[in-house]
N, C-alpha and C. Protein backbone atom coordinates (compact mmCIF):
# COMPACT_ATOMS: atom_id res chain seq x y z
N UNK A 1 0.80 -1.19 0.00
CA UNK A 1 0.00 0.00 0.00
C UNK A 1 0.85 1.25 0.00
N UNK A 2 2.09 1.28 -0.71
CA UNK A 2 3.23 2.25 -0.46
C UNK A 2 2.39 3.05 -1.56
N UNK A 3 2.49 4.13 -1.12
CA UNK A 3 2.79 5.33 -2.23
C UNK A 3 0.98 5.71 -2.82
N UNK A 4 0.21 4.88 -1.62
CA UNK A 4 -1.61 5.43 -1.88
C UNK A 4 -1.93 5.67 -0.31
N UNK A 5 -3.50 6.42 -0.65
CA UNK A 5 -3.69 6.81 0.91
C UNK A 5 -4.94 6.12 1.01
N UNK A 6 -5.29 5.56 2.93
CA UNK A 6 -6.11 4.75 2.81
C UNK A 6 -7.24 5.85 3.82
N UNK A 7 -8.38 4.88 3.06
CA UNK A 7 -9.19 5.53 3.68
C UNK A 7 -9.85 6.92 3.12
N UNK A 8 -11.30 7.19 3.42
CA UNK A 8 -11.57 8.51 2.55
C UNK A 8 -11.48 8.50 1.47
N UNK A 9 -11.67 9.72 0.89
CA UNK A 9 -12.08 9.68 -0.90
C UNK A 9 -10.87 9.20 -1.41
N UNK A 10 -9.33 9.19 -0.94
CA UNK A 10 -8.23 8.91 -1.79
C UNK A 10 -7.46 9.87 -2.05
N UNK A 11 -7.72 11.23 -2.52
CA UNK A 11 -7.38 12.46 -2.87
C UNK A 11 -6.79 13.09 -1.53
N UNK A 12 -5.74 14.21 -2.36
CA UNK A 12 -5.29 14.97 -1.21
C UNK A 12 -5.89 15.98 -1.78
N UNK A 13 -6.61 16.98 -0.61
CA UNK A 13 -6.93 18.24 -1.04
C UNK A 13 -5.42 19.31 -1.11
N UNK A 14 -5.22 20.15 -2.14
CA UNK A 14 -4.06 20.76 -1.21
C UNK A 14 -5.20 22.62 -1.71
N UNK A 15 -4.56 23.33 -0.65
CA UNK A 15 -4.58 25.01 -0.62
C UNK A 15 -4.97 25.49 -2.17
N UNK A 16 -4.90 25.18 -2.62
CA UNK A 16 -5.14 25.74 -4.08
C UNK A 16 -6.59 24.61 -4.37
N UNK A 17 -6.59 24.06 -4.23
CA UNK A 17 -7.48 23.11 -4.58
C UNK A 17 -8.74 23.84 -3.66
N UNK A 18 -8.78 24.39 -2.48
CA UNK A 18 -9.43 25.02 -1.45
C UNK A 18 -10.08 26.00 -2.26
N UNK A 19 -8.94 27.09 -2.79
CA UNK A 19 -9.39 28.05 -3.61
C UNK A 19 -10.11 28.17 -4.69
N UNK A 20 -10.22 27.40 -5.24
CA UNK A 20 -10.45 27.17 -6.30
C UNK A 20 -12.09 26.47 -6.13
N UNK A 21 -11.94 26.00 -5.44
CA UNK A 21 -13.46 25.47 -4.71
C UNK A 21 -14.27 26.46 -3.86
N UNK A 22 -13.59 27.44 -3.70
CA UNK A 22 -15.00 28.86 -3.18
C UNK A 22 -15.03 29.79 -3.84
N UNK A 23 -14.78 29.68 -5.30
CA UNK A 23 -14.88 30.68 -6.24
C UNK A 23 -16.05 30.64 -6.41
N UNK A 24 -17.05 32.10 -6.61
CA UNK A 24 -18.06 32.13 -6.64
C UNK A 24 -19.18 32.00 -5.43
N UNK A 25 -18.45 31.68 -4.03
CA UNK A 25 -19.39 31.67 -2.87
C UNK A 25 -18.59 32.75 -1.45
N UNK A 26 -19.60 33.36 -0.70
CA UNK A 26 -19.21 34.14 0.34
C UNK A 26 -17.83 33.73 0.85
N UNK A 27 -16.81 34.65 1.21
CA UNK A 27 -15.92 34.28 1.82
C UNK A 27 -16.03 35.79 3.03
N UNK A 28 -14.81 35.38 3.73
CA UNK A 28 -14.27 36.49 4.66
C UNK A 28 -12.90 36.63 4.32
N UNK A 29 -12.13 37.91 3.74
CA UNK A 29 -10.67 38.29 3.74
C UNK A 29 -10.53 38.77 5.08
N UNK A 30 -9.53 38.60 5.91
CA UNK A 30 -8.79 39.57 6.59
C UNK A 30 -7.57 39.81 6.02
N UNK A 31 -7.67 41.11 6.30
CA UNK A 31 -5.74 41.79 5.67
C UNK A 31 -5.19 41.79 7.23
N UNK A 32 -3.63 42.34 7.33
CA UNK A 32 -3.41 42.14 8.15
C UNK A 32 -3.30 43.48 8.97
N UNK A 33 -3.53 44.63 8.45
CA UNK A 33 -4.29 45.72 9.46
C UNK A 33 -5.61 45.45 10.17
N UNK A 34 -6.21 43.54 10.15
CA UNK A 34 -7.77 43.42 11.36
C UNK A 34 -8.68 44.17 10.31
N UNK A 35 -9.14 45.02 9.74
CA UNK A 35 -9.87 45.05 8.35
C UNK A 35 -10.31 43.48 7.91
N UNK A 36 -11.96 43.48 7.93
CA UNK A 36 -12.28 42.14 7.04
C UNK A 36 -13.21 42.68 6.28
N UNK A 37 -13.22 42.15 5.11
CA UNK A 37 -14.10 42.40 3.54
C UNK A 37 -14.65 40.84 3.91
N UNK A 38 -16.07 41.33 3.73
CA UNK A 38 -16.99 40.27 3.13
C UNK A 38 -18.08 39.74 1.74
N UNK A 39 -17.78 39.43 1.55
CA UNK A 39 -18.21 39.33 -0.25
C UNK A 39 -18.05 37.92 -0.95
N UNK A 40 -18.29 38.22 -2.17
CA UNK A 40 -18.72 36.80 -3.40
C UNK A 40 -16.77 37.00 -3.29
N UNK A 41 -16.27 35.96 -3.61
CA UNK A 41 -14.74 35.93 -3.92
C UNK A 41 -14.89 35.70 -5.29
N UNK A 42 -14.52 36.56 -6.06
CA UNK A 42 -15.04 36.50 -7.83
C UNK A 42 -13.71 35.38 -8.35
N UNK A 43 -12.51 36.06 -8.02
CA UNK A 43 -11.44 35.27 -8.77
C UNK A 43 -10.10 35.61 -8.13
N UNK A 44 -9.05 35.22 -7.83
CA UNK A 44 -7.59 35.36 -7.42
C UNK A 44 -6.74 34.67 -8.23
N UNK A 45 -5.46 35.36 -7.71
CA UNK A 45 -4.47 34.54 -8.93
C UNK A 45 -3.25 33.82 -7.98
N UNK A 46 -2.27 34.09 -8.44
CA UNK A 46 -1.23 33.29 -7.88
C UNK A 46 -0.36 34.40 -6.60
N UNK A 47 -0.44 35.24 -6.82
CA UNK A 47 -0.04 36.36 -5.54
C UNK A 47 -0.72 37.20 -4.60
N UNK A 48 -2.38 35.68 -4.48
CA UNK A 48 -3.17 36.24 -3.57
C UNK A 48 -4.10 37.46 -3.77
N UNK A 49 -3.85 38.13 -4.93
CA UNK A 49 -4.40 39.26 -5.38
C UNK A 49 -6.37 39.19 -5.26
N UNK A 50 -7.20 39.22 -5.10
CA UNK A 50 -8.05 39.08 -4.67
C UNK A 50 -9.40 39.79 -5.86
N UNK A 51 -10.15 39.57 -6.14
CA UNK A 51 -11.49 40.75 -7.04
C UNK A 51 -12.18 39.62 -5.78
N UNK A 52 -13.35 40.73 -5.59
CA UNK A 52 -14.69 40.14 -4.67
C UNK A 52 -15.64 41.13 -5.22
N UNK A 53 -17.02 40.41 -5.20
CA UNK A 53 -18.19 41.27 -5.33
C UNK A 53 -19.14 41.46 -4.19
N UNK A 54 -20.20 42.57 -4.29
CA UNK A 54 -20.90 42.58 -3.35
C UNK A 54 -20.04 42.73 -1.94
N UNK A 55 -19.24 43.28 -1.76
CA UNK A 55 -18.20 43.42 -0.95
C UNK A 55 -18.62 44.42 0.13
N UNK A 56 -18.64 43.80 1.81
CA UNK A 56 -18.71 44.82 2.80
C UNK A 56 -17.29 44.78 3.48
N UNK A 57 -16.84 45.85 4.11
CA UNK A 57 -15.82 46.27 5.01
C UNK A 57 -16.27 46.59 6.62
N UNK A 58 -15.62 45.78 7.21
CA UNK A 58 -16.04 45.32 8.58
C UNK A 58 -14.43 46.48 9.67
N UNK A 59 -14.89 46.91 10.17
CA UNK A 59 -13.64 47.58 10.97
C UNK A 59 -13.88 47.24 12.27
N UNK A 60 -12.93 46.29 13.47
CA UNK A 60 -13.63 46.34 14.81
C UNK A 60 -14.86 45.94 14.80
N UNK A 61 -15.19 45.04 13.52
CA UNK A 61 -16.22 43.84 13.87
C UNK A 61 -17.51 44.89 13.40
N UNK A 62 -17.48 46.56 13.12
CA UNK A 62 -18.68 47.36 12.82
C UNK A 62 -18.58 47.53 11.36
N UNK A 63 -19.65 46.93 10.69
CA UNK A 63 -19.60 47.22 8.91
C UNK A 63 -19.03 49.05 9.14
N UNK A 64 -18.48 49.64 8.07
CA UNK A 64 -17.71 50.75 8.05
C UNK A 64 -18.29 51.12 6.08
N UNK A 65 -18.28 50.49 5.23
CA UNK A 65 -18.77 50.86 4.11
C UNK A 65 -18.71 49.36 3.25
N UNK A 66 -19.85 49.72 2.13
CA UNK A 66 -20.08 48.40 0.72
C UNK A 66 -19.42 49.10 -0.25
N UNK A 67 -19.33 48.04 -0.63
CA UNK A 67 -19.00 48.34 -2.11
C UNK A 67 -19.38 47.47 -3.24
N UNK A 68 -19.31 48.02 -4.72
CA UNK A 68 -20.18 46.97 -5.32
C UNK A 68 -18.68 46.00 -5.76
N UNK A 69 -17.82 46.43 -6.34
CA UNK A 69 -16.47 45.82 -6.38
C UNK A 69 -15.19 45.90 -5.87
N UNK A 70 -14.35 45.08 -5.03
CA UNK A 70 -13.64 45.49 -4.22
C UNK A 70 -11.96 44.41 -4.75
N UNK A 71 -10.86 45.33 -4.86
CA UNK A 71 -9.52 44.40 -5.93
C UNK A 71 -8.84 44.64 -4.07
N UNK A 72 -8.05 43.41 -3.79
CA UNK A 72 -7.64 43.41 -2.38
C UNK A 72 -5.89 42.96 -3.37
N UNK A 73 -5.05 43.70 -3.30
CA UNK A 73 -3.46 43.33 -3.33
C UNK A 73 -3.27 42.01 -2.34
N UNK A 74 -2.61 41.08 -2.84
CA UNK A 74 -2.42 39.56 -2.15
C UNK A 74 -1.25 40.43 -0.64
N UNK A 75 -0.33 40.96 -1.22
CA UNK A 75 0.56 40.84 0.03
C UNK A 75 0.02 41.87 1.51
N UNK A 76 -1.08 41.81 1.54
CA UNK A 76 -2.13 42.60 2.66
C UNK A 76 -2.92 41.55 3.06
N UNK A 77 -3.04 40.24 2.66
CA UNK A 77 -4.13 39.10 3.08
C UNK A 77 -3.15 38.19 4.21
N UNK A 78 -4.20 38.84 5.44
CA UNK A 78 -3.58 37.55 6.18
C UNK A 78 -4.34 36.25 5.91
N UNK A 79 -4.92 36.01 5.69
CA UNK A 79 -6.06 34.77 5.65
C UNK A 79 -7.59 34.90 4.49
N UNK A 80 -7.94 34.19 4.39
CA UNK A 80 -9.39 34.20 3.60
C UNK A 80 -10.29 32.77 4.00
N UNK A 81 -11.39 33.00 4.40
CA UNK A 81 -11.87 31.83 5.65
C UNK A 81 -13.61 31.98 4.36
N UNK A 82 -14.08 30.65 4.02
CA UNK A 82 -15.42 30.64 3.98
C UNK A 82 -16.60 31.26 5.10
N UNK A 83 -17.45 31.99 4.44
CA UNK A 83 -18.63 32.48 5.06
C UNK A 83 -19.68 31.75 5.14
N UNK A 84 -20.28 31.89 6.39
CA UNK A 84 -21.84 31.30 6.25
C UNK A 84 -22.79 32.25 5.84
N UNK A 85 -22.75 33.29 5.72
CA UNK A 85 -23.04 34.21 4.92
C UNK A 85 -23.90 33.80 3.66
N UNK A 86 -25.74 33.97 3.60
CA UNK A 86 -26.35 33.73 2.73
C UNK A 86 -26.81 35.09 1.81
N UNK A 87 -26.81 34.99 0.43
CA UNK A 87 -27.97 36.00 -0.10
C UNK A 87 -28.73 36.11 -0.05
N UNK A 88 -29.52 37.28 -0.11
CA UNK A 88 -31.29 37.03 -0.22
C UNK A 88 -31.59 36.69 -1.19
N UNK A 89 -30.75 37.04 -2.82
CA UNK A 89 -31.07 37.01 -3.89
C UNK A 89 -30.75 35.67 -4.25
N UNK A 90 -30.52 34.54 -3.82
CA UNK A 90 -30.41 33.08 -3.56
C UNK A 90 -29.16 33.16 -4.76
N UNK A 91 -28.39 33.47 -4.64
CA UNK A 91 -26.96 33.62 -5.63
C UNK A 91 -26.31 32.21 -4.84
């Protein structure tokens, strides 16, 4: 059994594979000034660079302003975490 994994689907998920799987659904960015954007995660690339839609800005946990499109520079992301975060517009 050298060189397969047992148990479970078989597959390794890796980090990119993550990403790539919440394209198109709510996420949470934090940068690392504690600033979190909440929004659709439209698309990212390879240096973290970020487009989100429907995008709110959270300061100290108090929404602070929306926006309808929001471009986040990768080297400001500390993290990006799935939302439970539903639409009304059932998107």
């Amino acid at each position: 059994m050298s060189g397969t994994e047992k148990g479970g689907s078989g597959t390794t998920k890796t980090p990119a594979d993550f990403l790539k799987s919440i394209r198109g659904r709510p996420v949470v960015v934090k940068l690392n000034s504690g600033v979190d954007y909440r929004g659709i995660l439209a698309c990212l690339d390879g240096y973290m660079n970020i487009a989100m839609e429907q995008t709110e800005e959270y300061v100290n946990g108090q929404l602070k302003n929306k926006y309808g499109d929001a471009f986040i520079r990768g080297n400001n992301v500390l993290y990006i975490s799935t939302s439970k975060r539903t639409l009304a517009d059932g998107a």
